[in-house]
C-alpha atoms as a PDB file:
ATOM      1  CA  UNK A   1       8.792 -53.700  93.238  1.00  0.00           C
ATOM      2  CA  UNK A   2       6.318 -51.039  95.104  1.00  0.00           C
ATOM      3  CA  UNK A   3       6.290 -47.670  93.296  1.00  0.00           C
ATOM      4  CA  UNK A   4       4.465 -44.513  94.613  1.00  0.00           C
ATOM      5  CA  UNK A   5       4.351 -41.402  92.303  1.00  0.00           C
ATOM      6  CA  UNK A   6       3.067 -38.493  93.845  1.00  0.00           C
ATOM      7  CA  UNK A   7       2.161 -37.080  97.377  1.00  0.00           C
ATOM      8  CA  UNK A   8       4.105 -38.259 100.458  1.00  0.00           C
ATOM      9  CA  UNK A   9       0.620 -38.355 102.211  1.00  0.00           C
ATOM     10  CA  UNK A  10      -0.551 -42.139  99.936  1.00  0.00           C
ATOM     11  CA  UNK A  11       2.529 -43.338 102.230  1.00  0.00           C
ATOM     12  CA  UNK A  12       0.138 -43.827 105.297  1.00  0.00           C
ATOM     13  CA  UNK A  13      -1.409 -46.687 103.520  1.00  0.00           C
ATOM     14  CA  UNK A  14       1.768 -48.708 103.212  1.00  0.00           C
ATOM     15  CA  UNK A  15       4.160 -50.683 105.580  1.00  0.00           C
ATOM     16  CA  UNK A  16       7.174 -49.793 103.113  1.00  0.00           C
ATOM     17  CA  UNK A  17       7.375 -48.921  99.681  1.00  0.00           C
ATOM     18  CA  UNK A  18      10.293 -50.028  97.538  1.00  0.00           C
ATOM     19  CA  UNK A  19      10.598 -46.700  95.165  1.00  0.00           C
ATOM     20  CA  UNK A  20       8.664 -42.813  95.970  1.00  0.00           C
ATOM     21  CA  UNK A  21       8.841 -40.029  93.610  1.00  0.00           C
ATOM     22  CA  UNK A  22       7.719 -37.105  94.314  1.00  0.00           C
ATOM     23  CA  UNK A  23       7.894 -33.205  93.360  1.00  0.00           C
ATOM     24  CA  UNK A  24       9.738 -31.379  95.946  1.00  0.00           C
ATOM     25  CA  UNK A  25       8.377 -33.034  98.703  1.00  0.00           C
ATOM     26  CA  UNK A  26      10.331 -34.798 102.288  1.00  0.00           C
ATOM     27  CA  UNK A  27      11.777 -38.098 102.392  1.00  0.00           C
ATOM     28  CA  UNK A  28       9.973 -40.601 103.987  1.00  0.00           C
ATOM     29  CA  UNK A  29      10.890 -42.612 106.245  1.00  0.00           C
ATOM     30  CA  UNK A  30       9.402 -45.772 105.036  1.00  0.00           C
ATOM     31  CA  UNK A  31      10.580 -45.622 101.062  1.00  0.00           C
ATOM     32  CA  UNK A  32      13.625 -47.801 100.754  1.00  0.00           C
ATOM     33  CA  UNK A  33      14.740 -45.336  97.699  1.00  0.00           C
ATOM     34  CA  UNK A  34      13.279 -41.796  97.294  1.00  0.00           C
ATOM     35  CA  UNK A  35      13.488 -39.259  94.190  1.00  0.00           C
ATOM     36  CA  UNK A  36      11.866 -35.590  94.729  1.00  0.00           C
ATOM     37  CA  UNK A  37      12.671 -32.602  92.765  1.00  0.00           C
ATOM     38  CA  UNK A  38      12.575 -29.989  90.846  1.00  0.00           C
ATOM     39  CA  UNK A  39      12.678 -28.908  86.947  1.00  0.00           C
ATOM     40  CA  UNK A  40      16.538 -27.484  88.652  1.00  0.00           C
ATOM     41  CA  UNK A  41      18.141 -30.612  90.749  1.00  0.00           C
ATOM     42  CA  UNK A  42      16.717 -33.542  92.237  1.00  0.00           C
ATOM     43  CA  UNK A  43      17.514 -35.565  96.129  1.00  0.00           C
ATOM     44  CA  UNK A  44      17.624 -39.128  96.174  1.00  0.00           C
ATOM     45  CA  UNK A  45      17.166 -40.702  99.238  1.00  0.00           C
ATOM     46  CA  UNK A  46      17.732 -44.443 100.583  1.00  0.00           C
ATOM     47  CA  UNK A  47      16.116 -45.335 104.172  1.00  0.00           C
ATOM     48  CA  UNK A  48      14.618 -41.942 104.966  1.00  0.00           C
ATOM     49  CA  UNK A  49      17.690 -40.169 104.470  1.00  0.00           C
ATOM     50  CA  UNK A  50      18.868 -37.880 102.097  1.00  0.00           C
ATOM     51  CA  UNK A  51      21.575 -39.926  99.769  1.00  0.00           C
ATOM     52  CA  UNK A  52      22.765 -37.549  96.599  1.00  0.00           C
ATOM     53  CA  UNK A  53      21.786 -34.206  95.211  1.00  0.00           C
ATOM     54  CA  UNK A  54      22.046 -33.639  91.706  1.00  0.00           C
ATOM     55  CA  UNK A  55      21.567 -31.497  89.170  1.00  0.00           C
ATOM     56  CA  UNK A  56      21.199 -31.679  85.130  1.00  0.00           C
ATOM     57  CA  UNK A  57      20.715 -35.591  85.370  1.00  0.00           C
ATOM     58  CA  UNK A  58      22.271 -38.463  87.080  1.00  0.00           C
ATOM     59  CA  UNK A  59      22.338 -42.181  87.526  1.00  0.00           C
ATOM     60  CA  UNK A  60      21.007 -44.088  90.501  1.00  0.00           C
ATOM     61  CA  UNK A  61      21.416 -47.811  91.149  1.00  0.00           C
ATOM     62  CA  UNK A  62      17.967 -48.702  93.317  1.00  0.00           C
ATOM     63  CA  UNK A  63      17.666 -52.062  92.806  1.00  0.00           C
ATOM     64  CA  UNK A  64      16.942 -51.115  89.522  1.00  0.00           C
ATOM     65  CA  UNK A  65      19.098 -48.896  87.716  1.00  0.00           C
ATOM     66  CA  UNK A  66      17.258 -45.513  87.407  1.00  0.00           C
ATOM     67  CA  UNK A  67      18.177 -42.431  85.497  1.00  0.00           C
ATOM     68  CA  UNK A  68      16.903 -38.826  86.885  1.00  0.00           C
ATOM     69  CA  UNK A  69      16.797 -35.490  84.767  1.00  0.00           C
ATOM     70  CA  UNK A  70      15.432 -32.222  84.785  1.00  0.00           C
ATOM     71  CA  UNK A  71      14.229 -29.399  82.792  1.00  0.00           C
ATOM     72  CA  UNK A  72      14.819 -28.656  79.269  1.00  0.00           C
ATOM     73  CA  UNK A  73      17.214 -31.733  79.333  1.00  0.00           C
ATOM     74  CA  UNK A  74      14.372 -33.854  79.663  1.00  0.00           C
ATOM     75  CA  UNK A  75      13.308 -33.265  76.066  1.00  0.00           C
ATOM     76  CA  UNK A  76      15.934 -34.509  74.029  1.00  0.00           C
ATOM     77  CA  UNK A  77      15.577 -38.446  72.866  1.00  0.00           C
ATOM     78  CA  UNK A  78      19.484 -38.584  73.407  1.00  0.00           C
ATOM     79  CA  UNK A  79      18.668 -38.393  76.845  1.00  0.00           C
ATOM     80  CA  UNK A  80      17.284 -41.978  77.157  1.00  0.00           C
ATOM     81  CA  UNK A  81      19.891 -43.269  74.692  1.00  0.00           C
ATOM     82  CA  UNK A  82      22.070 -42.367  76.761  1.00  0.00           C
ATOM     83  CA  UNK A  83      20.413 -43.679  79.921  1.00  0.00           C
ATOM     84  CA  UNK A  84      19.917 -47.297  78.004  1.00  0.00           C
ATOM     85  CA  UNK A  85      23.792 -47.272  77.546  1.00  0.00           C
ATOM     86  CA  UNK A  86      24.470 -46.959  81.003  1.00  0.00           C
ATOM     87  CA  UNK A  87      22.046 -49.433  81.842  1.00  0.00           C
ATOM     88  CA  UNK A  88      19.270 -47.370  83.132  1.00  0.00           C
ATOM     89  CA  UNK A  89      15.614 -49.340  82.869  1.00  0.00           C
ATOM     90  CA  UNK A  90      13.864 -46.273  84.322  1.00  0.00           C
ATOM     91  CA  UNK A  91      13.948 -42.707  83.094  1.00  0.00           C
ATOM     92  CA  UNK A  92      12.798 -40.285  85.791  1.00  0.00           C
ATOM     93  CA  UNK A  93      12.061 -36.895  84.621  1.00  0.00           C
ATOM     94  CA  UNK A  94      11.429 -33.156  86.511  1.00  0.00           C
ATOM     95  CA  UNK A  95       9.852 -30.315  84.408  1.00  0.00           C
ATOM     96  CA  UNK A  96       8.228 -27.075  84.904  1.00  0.00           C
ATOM     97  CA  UNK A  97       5.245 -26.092  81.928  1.00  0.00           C
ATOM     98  CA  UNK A  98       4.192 -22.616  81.524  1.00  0.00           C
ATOM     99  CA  UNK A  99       1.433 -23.535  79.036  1.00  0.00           C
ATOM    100  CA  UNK A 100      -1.220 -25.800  77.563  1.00  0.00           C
ATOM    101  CA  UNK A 101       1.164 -26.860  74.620  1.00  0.00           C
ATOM    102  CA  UNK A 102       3.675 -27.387  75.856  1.00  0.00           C
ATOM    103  CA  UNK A 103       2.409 -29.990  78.572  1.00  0.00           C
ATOM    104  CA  UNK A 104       1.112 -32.063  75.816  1.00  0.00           C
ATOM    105  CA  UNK A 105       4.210 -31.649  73.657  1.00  0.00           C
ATOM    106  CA  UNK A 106       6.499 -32.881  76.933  1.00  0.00           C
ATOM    107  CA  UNK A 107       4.029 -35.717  77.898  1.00  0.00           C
ATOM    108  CA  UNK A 108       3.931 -36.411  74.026  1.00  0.00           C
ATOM    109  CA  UNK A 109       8.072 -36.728  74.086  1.00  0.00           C
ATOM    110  CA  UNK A 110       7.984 -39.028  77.359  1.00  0.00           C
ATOM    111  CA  UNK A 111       5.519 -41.560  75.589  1.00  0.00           C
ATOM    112  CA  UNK A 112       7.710 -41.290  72.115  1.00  0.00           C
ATOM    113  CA  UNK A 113      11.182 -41.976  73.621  1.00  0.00           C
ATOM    114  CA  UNK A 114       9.869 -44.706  75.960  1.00  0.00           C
ATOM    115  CA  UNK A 115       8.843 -46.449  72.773  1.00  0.00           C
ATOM    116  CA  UNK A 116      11.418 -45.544  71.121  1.00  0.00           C
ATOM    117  CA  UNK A 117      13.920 -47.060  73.838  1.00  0.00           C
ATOM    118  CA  UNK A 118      12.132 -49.343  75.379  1.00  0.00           C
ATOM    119  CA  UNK A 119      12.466 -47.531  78.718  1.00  0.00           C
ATOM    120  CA  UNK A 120       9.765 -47.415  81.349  1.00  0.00           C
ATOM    121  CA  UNK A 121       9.345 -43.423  82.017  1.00  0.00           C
ATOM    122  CA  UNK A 122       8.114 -41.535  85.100  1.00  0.00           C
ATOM    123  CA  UNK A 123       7.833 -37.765  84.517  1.00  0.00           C
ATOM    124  CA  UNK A 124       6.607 -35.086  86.881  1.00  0.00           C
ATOM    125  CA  UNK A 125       4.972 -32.065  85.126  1.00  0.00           C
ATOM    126  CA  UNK A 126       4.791 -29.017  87.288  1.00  0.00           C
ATOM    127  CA  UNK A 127       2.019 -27.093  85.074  1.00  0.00           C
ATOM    128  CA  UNK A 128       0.558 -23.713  86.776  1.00  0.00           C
ATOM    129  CA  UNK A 129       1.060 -25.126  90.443  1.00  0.00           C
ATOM    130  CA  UNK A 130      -0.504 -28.355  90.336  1.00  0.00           C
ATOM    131  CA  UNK A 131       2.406 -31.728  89.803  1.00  0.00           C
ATOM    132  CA  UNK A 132       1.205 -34.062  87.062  1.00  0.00           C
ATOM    133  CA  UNK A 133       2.050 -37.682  87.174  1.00  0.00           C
ATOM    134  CA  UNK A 134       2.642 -38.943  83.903  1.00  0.00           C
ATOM    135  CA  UNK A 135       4.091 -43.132  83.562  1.00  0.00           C
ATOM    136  CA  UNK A 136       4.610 -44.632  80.349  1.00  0.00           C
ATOM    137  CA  UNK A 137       5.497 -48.031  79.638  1.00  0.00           C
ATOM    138  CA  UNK A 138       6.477 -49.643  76.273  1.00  0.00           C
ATOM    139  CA  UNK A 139       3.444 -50.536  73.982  1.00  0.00           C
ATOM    140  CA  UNK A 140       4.345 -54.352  74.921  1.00  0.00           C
ATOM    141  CA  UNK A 141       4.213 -54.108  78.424  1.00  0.00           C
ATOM    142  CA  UNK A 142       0.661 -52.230  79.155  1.00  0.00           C
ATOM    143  CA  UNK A 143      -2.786 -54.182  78.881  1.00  0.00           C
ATOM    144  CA  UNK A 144      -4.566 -51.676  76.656  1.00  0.00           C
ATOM    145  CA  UNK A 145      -1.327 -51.667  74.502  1.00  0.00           C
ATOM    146  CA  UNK A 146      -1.055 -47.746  74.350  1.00  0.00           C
ATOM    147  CA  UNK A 147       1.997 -47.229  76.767  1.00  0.00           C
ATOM    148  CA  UNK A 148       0.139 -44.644  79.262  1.00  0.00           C
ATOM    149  CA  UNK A 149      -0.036 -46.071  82.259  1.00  0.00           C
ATOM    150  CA  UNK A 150      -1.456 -43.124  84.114  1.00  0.00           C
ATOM    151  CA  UNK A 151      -2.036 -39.853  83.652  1.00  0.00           C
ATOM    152  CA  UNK A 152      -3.451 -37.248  86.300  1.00  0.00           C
ATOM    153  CA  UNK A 153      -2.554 -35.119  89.528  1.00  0.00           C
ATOM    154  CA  UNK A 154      -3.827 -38.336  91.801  1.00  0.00           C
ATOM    155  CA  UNK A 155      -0.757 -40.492  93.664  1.00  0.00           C
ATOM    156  CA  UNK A 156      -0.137 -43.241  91.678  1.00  0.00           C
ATOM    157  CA  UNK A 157       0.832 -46.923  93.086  1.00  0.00           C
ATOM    158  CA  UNK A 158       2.449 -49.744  91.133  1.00  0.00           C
ATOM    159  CA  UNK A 159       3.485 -53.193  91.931  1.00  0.00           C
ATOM    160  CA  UNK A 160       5.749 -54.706  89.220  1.00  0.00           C
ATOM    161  CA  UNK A 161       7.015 -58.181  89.870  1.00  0.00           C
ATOM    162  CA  UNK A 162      10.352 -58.673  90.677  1.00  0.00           C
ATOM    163  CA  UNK A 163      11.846 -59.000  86.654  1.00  0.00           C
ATOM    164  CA  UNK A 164       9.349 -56.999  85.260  1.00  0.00           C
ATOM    165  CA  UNK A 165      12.122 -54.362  83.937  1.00  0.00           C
ATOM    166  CA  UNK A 166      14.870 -57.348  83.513  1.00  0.00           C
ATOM    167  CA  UNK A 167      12.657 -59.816  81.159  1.00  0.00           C
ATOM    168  CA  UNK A 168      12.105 -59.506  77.667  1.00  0.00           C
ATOM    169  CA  UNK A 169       8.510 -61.023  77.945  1.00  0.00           C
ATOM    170  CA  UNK A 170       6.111 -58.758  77.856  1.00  0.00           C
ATOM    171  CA  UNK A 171       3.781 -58.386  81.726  1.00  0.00           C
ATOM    172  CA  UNK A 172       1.293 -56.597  81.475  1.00  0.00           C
ATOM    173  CA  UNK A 173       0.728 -53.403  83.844  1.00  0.00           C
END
């Protein structure tokens, strides 16, 4: 699976990308699933076209079943109980930071409730203008063993193999 965090413009370098996630941004063309959004709802898109809206949070099936929230939401660990009982492997989240604290208390929470759940988590921090990319994978599942796979305003590409969120083994990102 191809995943691209961050600006539409990395999608130049690829033919097609299996998963994009972006802030607020279009839906390209060549992304067989899109997420982009806001802190306030989110678009998913399949084939370059716009698929389902939604708002508070929401469930989509992209090969891989993903679950999308935003805002305050985002914060609470019941979120990603929830998300494991419907079968989610992904947690997508959408906030908007006002200060220094709180961006490390919300990237903080990500990191604890994807080891806490075992969920791989994706979440977009809009802090004073610029989008943060923030992916954290269970302790297990990360060389370094720390769960941060990346961290930073810079588009971020991954390519997981195929039963990467499906095994139990560990593979190492």
């Amino acid at each position: 699976m191809k995943i691209l965090v961050g600006s539409p413009v990395s999608l130049e370098e690829f033919e097609t990308i299996d998963l994009f996630i972006s802030w607020l941004d279009v839906i390209p063309d060549n992304a067989r699933f899109s997420i982009v959004g806001t802190s306030k709802f989110f678009i998913i898109g399949k084939n370059g076209r716009e698929w389902k809206k939604g708002y508070e949070f929401g469930i989509v099936d992209a090969d891989i079943n993903i679950f999308v929230v935003g805002g305050d939401l985002a914060l609470y660990p019941e979120v990603f109980y929830i998300a494991k009982e419907n079968g989610a492997k992904l947690v997508v989240g959408f906030c908007e930071i006002q200060n220094f604290i709180d961006f490390n208390f919300v990237k903080a929470k990500f990191w604890a409730h994807t080891q806490e759940t075992s969920l791989a988590s994706i979440v977009l921090l809009n802090f004073l203008g610029k989008v943060h990319n923030n992916i954290y994978f269970p302790l297990e599942k990360t060389k370094n063993q720390t769960g941060v796979v990346a961290e930073g305003v810079a588009p971020v590409f991954l390519e997981l193999k195929k039963n990467f969120f499906s095994s139990e083994e560990a593979e190492d990102v």
